[in-house]
Protein backbone atom coordinates (compact mmCIF):
# COMPACT_ATOMS: atom_id res chain seq x y z
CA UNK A 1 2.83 -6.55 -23.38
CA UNK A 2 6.05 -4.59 -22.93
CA UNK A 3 5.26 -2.05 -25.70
CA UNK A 4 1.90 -1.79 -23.94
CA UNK A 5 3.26 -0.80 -20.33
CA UNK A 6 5.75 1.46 -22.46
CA UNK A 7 3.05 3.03 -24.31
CA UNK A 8 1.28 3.50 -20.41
CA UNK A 9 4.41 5.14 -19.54
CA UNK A 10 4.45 7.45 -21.81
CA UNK A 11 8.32 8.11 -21.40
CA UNK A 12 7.88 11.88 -20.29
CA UNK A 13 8.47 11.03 -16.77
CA UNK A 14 10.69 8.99 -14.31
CA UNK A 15 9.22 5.36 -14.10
CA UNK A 16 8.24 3.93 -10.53
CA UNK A 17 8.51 0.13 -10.07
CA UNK A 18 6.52 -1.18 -7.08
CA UNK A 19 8.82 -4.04 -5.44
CA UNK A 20 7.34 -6.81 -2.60
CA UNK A 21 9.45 -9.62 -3.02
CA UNK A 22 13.07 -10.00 -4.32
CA UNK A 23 13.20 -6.79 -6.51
CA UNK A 24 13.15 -5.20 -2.71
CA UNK A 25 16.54 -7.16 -2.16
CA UNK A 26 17.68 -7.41 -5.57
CA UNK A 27 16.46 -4.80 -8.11
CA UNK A 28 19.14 -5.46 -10.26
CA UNK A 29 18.39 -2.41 -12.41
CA UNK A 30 19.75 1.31 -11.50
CA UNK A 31 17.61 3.92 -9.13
CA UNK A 32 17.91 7.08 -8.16
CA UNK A 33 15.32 7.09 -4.81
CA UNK A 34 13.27 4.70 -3.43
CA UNK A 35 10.65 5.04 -1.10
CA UNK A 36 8.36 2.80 1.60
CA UNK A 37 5.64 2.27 -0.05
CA UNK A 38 2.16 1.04 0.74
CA UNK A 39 -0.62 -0.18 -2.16
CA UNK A 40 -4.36 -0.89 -1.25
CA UNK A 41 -6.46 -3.51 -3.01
CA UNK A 42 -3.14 -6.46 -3.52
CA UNK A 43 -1.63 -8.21 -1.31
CA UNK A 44 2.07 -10.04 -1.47
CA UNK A 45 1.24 -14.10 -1.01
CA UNK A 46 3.55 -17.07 -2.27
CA UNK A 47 0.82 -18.71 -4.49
CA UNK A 48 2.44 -18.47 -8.00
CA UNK A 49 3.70 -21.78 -9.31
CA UNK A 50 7.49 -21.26 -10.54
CA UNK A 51 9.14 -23.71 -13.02
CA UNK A 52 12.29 -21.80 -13.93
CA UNK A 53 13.38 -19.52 -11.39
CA UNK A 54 12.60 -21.26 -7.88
CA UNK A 55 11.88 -24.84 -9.15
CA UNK A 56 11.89 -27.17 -12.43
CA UNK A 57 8.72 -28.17 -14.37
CA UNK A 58 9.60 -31.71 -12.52
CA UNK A 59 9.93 -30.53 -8.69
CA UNK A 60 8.00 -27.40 -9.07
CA UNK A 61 8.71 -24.17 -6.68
CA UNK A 62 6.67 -21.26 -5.36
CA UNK A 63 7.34 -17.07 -5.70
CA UNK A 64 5.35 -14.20 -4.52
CA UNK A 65 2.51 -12.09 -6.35
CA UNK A 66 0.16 -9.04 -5.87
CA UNK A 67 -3.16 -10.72 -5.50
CA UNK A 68 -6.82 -8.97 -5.01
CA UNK A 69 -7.88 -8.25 -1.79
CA UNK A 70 -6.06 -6.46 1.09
CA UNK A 71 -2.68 -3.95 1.26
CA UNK A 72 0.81 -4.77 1.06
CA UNK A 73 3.40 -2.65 2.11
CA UNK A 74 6.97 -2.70 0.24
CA UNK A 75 9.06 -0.52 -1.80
CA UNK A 76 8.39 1.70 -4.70
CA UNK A 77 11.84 2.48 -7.03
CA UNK A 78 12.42 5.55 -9.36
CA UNK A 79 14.23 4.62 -12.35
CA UNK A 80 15.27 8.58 -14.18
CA UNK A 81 13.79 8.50 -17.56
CA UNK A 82 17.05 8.83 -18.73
CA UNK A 83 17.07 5.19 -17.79
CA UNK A 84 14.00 3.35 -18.34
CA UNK A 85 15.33 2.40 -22.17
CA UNK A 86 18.18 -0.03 -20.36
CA UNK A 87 16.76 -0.77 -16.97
CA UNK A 88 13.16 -1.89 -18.20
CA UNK A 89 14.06 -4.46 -20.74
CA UNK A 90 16.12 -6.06 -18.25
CA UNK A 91 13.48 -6.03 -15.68
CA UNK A 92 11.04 -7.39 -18.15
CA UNK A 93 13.19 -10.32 -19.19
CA UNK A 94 13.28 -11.08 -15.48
CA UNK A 95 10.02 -10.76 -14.02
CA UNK A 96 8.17 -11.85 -17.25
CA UNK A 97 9.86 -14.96 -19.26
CA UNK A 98 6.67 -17.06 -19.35
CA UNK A 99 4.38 -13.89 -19.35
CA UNK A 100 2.74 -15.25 -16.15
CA UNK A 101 2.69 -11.78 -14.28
CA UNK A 102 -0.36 -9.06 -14.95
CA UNK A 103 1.58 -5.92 -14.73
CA UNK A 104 -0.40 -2.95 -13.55
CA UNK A 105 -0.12 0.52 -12.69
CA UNK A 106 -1.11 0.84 -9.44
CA UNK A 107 -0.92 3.82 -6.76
CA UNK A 108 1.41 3.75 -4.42
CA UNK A 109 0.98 5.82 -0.80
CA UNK A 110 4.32 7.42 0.00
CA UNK A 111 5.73 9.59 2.91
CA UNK A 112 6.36 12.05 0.09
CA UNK A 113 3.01 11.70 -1.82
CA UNK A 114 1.05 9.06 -4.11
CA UNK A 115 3.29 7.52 -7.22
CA UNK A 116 1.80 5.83 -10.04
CA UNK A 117 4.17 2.62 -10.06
CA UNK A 118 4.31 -0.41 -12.48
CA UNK A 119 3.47 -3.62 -10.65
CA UNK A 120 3.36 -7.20 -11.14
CA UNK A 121 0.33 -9.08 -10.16
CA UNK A 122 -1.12 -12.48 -10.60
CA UNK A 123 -4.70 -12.90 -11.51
CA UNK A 124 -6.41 -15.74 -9.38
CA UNK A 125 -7.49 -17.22 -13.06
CA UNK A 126 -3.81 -17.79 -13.83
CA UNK A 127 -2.83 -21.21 -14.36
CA UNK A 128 0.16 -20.62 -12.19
CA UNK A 129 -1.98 -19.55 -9.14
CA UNK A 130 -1.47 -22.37 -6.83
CA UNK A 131 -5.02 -22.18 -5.26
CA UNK A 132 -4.76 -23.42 -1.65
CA UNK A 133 -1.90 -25.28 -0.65
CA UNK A 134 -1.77 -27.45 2.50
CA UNK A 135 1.00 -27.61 4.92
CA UNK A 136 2.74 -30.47 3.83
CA UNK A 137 2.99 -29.09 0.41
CA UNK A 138 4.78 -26.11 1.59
CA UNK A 139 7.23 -28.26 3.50
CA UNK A 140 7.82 -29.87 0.68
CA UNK A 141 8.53 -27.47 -1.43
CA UNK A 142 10.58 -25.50 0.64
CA UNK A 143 12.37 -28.90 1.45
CA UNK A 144 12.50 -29.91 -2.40
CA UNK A 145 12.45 -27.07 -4.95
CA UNK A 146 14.98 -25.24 -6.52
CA UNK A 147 15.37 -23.44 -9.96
CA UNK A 148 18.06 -21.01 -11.66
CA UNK A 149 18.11 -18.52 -8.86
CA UNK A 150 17.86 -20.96 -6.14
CA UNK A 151 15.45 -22.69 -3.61
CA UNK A 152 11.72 -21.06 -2.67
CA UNK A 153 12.81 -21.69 0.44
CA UNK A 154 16.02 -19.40 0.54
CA UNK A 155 13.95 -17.19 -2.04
CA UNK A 156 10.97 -16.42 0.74
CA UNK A 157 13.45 -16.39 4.16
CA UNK A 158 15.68 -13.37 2.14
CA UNK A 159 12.06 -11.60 1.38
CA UNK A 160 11.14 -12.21 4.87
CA UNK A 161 14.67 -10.99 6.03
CA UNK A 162 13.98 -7.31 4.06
CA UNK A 163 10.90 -6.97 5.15
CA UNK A 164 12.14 -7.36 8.26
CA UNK A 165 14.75 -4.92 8.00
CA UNK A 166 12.34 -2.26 6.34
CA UNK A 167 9.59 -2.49 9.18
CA UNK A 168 7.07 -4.75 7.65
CA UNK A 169 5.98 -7.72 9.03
CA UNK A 170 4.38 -10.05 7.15
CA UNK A 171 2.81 -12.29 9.38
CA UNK A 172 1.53 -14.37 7.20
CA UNK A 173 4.78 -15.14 5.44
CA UNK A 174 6.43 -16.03 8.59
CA UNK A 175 4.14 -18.78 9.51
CA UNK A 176 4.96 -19.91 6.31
CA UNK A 177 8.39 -20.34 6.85
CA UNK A 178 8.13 -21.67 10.19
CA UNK A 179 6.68 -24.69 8.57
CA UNK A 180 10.00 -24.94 6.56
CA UNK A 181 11.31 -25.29 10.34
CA UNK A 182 9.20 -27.83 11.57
């Protein structure tokens, strides 16, 4: 799939990554701008099973993904073409080690104009898509899971925490977390 979104690319331009979740906090890969960014038609929603990064394949965790249906606001990253042949690799080892993601190129509404930004999504057909998840499963796993980069729970209070500081507020994340809480 990576020689696919490569091949999409093109390589004659500078490469946009859409971020919504912890690439907003933790890109881990050098940019030269980055700009607010709204995209119409996904929306960010903790419904991806995770059994590496946020929980084990025994105590299973949670992480975000674009799925169909609504807007989400977050941040869309320039990487200078220059850069794309380190950064991307990198970024593809991260957000794809089981393959679980659908990335996408997806438009991206700017203060300075539209961007055509790679994005990772999660098809409701996935076998990671949690479906619907009832309270006390989210208490639990923000009570029980953690993985190589930490606990959902810590993982969806430092989104929540950027959004935050960016403007957006994801309401819906929120009453997620106050669950955690109570």
């Amino acid at each position: 799939m990576l020689e696919t979104v490569i091949r999409e690319w093109g390589g004659h331009t500078d490469l946009w990554i859409f971020a919504y979740a912890s690439l907003i906090w933790r890109p881990e890969f050098e940019f030269s701008e980055e700009r607010f960014a709204t995209i119409h038609g996904y929306h960010r929603a903790l419904k991806m099973w995770s059994n590496l990064n946020r929980g084990t394949p025994e105590c299973p965790g949670l992480v975000f993904g674009l799925l169909h249906g609504g807007s989400c606001k977050g941040v869309a990253f320039r990487i200078p073409r220059a850069g794309v042949a380190a950064a991307l690799p990198a970024l593809w080892e991260r957000e794809m080690p089981n393959g679980v993601y659908d990335p996408k190129w997806l438009r991206c509404q700017t203060a300075l104009g539209d961007v055509r930004a790679l994005a990772f999504t999660l098809s409701k057909r996935s076998p990671s898509h949690t479906g619907v998840l009832h309270e006390d499963t989210y208490r639990q796993i923000f009570s029980d899971s953690c993985g190589r980069y930490g606990t959902t729970r810590d993982y969806a209070q430092l989104t929540y925490d950027k959004l935050r500081t960016l403007g957006i507020h994801d309401h819906a994340l929120g009453k997620l977390l106050q669950l955690a809480c109570s």
